[in-house]
N, C-alpha and C. Protein backbone atom coordinates (compact mmCIF):
# COMPACT_ATOMS: atom_id res chain seq x y z
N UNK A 1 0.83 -1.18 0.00
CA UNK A 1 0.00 0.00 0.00
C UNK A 1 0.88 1.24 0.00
N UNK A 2 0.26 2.36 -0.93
CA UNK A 2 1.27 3.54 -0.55
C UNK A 2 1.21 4.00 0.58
N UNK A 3 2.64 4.60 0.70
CA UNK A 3 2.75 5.47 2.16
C UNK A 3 1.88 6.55 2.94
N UNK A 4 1.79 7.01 1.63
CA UNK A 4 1.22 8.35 1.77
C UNK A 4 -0.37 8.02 2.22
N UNK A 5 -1.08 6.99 2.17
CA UNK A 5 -2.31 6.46 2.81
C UNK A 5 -2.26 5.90 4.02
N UNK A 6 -1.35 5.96 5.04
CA UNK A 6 -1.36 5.62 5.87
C UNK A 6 -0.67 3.89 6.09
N UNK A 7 -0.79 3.56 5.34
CA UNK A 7 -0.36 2.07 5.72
C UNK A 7 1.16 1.50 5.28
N UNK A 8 1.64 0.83 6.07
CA UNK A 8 3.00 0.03 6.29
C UNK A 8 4.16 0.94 6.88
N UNK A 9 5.54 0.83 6.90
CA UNK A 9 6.57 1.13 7.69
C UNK A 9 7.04 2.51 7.15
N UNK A 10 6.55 3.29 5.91
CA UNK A 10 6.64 5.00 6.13
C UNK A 10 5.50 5.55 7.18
N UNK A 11 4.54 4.77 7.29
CA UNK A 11 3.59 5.90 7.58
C UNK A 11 3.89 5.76 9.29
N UNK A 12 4.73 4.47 10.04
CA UNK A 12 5.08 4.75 11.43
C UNK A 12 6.06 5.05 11.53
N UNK A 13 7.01 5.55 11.00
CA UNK A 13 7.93 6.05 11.23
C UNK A 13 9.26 5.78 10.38
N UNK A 14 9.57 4.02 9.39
CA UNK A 14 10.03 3.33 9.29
C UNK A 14 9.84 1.69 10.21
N UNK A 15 9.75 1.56 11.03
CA UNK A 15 9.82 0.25 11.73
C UNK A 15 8.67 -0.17 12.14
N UNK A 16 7.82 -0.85 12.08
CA UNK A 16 6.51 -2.01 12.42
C UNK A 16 6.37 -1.36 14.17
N UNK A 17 4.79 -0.54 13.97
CA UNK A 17 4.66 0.13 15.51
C UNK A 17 2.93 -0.42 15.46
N UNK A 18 3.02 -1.37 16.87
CA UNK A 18 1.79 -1.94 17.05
C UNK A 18 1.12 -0.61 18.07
N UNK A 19 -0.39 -0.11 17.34
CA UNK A 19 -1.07 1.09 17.87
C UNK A 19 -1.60 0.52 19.35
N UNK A 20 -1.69 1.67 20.50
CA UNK A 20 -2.11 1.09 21.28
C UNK A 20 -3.56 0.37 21.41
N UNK A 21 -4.13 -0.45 22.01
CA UNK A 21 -5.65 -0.26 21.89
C UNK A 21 -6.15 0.30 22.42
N UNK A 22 -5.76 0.94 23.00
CA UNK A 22 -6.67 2.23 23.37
C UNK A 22 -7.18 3.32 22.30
N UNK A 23 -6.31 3.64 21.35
CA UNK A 23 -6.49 4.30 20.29
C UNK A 23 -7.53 3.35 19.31
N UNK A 24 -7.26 2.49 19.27
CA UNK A 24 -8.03 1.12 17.84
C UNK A 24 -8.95 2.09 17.73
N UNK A 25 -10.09 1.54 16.74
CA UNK A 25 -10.97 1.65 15.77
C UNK A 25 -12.01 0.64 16.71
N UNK A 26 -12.92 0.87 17.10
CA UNK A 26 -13.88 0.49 17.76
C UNK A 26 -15.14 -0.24 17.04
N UNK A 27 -15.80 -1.51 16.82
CA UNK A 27 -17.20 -1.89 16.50
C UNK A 27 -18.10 -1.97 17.76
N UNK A 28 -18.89 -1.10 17.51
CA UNK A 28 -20.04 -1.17 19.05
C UNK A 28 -21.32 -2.11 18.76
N UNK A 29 -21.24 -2.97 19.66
CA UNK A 29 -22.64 -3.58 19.59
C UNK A 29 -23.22 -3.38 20.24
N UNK A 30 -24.87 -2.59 19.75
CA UNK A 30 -25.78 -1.99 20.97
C UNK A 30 -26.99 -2.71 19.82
N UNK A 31 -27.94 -2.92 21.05
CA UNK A 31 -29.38 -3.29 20.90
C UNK A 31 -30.14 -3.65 22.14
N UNK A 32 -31.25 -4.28 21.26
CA UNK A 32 -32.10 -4.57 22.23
C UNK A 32 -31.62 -5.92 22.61
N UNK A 33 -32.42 -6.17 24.17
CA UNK A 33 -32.01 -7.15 24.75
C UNK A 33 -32.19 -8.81 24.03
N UNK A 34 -31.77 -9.74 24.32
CA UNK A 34 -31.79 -10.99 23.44
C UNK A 34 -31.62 -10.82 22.05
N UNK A 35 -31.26 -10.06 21.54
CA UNK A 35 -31.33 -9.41 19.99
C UNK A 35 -30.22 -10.22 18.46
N UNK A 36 -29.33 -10.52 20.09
CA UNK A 36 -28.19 -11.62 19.48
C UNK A 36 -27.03 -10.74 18.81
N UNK A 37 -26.87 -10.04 19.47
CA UNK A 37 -24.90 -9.01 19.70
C UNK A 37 -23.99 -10.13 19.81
N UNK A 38 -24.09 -10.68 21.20
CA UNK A 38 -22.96 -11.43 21.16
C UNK A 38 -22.91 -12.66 20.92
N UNK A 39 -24.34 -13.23 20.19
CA UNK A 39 -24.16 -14.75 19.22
C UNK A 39 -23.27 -14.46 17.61
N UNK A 40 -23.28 -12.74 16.89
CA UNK A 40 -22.72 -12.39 16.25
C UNK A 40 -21.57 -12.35 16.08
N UNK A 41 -20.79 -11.66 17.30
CA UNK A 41 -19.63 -11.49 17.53
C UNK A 41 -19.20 -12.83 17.74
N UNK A 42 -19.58 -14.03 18.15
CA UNK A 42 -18.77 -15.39 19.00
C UNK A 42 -19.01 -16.12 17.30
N UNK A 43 -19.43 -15.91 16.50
CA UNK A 43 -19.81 -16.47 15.40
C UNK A 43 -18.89 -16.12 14.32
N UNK A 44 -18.57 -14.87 14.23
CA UNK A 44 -17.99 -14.04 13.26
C UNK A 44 -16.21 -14.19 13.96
N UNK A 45 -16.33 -13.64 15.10
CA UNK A 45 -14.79 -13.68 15.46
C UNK A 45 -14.28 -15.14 16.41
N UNK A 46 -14.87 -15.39 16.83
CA UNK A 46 -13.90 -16.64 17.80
C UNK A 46 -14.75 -18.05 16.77
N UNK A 47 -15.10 -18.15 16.01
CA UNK A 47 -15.71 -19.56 15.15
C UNK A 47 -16.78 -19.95 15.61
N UNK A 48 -17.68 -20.17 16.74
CA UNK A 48 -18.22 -20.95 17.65
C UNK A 48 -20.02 -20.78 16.25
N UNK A 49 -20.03 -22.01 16.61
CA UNK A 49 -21.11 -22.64 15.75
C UNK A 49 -22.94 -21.86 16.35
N UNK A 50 -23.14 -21.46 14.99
CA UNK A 50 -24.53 -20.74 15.41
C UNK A 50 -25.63 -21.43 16.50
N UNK A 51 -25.72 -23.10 16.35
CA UNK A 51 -26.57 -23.20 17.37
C UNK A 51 -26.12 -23.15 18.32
N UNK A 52 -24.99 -23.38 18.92
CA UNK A 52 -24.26 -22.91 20.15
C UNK A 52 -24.30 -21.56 20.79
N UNK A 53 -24.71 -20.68 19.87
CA UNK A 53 -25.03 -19.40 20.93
C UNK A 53 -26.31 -19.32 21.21
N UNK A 54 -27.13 -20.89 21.16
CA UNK A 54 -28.29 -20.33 22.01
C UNK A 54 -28.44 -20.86 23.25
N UNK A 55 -27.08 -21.00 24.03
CA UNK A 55 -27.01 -21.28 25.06
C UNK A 55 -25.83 -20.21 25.69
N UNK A 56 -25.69 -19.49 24.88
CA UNK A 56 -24.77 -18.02 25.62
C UNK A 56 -25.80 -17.46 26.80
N UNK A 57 -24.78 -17.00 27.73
CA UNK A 57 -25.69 -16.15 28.72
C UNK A 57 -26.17 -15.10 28.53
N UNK A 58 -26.43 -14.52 28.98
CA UNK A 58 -26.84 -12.81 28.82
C UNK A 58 -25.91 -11.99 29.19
N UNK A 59 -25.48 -11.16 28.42
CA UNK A 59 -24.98 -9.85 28.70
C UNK A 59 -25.29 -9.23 30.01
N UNK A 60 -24.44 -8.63 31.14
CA UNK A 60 -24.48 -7.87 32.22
C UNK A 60 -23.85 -6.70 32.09
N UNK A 61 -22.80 -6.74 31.54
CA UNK A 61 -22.15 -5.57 31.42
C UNK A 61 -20.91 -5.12 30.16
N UNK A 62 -20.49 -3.99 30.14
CA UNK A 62 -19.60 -4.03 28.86
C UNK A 62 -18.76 -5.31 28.69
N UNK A 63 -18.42 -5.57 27.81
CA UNK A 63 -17.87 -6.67 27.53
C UNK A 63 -16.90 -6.30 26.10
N UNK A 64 -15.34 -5.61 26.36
CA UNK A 64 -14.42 -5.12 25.07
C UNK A 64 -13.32 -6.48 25.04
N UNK A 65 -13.52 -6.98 23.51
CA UNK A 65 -12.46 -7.74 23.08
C UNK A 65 -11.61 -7.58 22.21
N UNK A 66 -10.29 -7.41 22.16
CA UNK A 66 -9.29 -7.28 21.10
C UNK A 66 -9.25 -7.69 20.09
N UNK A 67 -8.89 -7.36 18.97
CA UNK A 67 -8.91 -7.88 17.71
C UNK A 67 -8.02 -7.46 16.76
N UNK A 68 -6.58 -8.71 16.76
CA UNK A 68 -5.01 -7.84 16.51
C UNK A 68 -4.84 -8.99 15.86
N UNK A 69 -5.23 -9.35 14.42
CA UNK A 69 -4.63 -10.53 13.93
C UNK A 69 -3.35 -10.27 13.25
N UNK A 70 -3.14 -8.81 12.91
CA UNK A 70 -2.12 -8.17 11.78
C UNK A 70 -1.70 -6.79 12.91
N UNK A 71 -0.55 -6.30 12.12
CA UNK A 71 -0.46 -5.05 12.28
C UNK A 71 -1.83 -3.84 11.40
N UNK A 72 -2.11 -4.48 10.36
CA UNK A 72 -3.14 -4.11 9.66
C UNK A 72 -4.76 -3.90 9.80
N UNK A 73 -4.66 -5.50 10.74
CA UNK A 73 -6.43 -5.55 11.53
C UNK A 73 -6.22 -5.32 12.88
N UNK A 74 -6.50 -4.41 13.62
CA UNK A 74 -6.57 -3.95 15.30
C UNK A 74 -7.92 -3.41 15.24
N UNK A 75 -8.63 -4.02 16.25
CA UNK A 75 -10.07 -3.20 16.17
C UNK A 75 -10.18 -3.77 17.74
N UNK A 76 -11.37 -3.03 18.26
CA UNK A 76 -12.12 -3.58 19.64
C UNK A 76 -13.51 -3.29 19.40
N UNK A 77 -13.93 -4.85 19.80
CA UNK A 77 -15.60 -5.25 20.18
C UNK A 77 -15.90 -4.74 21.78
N UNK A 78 -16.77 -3.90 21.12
CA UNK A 78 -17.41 -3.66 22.55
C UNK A 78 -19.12 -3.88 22.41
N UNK A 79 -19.62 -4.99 23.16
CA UNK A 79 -20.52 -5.80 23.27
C UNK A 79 -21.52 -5.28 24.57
N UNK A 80 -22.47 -4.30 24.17
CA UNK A 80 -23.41 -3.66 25.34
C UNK A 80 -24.38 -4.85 25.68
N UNK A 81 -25.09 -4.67 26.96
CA UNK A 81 -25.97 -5.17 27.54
C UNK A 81 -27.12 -4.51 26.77
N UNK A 82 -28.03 -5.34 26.77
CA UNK A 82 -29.39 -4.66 25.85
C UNK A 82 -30.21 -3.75 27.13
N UNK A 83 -30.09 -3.82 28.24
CA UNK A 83 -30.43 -3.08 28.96
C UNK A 83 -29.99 -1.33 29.67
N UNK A 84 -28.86 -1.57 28.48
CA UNK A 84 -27.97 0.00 28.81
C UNK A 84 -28.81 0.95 28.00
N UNK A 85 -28.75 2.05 28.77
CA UNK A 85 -29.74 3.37 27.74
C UNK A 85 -28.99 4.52 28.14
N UNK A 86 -28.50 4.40 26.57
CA UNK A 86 -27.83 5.69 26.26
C UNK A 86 -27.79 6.98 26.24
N UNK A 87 -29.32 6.87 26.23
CA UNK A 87 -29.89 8.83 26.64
C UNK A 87 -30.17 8.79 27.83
N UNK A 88 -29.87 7.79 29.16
CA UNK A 88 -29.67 8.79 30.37
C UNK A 88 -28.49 9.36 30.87
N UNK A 89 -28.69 9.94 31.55
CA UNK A 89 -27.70 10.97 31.75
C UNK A 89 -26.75 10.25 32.72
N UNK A 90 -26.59 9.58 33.12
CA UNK A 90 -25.64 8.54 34.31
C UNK A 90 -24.67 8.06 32.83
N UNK A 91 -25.05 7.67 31.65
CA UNK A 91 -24.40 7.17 30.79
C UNK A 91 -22.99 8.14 30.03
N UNK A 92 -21.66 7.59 30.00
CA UNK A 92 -20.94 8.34 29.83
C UNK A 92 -20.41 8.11 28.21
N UNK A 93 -21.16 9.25 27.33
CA UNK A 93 -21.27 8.69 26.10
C UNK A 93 -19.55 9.32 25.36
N UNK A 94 -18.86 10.34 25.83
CA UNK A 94 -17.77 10.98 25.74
C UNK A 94 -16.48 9.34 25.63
N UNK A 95 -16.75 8.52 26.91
CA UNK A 95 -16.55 7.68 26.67
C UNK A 95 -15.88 6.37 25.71
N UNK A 96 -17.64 6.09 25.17
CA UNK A 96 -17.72 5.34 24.45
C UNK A 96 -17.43 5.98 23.08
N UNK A 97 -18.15 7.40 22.33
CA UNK A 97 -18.02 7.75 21.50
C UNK A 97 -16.95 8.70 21.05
């Protein structure tokens, strides 16, 4: 890829620099409750066979997983409870967004 787009060893400096995750690129999963967020995510990223997530538990609380297969793919899943609501004001959307 060219340099000048951001990707490979011009655009960090010269030498292979793994970003922190704190910085990553974020996928948020929000919905409604039982809606199936995290039968998606266990399906799509860790393999686990579709009828098998219908014995996943329920969501309680945030739930962020890494996702660093490359220097190229870094992302974080962050997997909401269907019971979180975003327009109250206890919710710290600065945060997340």
């Amino acid at each position: 890829f060219p340099g000048d787009m951001g990707y490979g060893p011009a655009a960090t400096g010269g030498g292979a620099q793994y970003r922190s995750m704190e910085d990553c690129h974020r996928i948020i999963l929000m919905g409604l409750r039982r809606s199936g967020k995290s039968s998606i995510q266990k399906v799509v990223f860790h393999k686990m066979s579709p009828h098998e997530t219908l014995f996943l538990e329920s969501t309680n609380k945030i739930v962020k997983n890494d996702i660093s297969n490359s220097n190229f793919v870094q992302f974080q899943i962050w997997d909401f409870p269907g019971h979180v609501d975003v327009a109250a004001p206890e919710f710290d959307a600065d945060m997340v967004f």
